[in-house]
Structure formats: C-alpha cells, structure tokens
Protein backbone atom coordinates (compact mmCIF):
# COMPACT_ATOMS: atom_id res chain seq x y z
CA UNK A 1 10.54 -9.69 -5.09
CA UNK A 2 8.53 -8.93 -1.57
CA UNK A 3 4.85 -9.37 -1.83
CA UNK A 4 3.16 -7.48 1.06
CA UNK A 5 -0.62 -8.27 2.14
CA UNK A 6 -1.60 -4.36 2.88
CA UNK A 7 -4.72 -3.63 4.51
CA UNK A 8 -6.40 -0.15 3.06
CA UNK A 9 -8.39 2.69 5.50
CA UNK A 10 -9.56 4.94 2.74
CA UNK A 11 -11.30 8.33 3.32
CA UNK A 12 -8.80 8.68 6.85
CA UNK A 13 -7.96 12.70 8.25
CA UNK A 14 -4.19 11.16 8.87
CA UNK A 15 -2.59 9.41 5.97
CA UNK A 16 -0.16 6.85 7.59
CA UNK A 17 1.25 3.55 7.11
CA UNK A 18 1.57 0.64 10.31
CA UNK A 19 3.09 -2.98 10.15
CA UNK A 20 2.61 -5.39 12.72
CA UNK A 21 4.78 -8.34 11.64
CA UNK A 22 2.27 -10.31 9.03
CA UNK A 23 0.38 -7.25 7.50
CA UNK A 24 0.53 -3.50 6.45
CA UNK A 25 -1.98 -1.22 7.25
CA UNK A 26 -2.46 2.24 4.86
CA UNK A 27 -4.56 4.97 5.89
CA UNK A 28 -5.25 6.94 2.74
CA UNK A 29 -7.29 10.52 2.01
CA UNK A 30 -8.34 9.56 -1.03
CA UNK A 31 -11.62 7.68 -1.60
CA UNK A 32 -12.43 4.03 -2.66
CA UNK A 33 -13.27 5.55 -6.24
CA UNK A 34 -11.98 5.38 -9.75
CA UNK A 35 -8.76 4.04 -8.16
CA UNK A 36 -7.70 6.71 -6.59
CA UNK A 37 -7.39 4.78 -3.47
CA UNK A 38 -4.99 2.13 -4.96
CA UNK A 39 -2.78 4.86 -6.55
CA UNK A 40 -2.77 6.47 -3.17
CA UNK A 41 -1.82 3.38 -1.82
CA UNK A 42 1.20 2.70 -4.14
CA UNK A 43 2.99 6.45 -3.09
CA UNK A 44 2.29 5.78 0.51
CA UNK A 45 4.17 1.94 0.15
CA UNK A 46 6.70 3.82 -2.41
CA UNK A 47 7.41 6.57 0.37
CA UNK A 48 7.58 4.14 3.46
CA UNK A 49 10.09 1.60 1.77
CA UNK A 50 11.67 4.18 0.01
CA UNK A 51 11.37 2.29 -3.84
CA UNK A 52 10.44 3.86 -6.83
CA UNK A 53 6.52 3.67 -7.23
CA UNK A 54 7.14 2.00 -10.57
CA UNK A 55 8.55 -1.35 -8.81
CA UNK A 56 5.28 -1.56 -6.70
CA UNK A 57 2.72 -3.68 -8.29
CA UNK A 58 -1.25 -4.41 -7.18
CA UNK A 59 -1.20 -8.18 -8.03
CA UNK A 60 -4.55 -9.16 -6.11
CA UNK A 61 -7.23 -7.41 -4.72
CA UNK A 62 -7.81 -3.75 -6.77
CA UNK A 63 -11.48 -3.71 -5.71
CA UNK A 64 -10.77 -4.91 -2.09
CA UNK A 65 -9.61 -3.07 1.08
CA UNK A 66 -7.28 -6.44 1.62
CA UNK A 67 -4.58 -6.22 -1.14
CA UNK A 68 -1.57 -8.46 -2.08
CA UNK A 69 1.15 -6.24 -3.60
CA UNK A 70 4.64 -6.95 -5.11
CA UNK A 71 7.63 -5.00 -4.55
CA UNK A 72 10.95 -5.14 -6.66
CA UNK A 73 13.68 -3.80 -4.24
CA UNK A 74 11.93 -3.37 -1.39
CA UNK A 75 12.93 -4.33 2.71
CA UNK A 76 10.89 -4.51 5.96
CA UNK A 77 13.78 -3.50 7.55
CA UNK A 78 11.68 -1.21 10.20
C-alpha cells in the first residue's frame, strides 16, 4: 500500500494533477461541496496512476484541502 499526501485546488478551469517529490497536487472542477471534490479527486489519482478508483482510499483529511490517501497497487513511477 502507497499512501500519498495530495494537496486539492478545487473550483480550477484546468483539471490536472503535479508531483514534486514529497506531495501531489490536484486541480479539480468540481467544488468543495457535498464531496464532490474528494470524488473528483479519487478519478483524477485513479487516472494518473492508472489503478482502479476502488483501490484509492481517503484515510485523513475529507474536509481538508491537505489529504492523506491510500493506494493498493499504485507506483510513482513518473
């Protein structure tokens, strides 16, 4: 298992995802509401690492834009 601290922009024109060594960065359309956000989120990180959204788990953080997420599967290998 990979956890992952992931920084979230929400509300951003140009959904996109950014490492820099130590944390992710998400830009995400949808808004900080309902948790639409953190669903958002979860596709983008399923998409970039290429893992099932299923294996991608919100362990800390769900009303934060700093998150700590677990991956099953999952590589950095960018």
């Amino acid at each position: 298992m990979m956890r992952l601290t992931v920084r979230v922009h929400p509300r951003s024109a140009k959904p996109r995802v950014a490492w820099d060594g130590s944390i992710v960065d998400v830009w995400v359309a949808a808004p900080p509401a309902e948790g639409r956000a953190n669903e958002a989120v979860v596709r983008m990180l399923a998409s970039w690492l290429d893992v099932a959204p299923s294996s991608i788990r919100i362990a800390s953080g769900h009303r934060s834009r700093v998150k700590v997420v677990e991956i099953e599967g999952g590589t950095l290998a960018r």
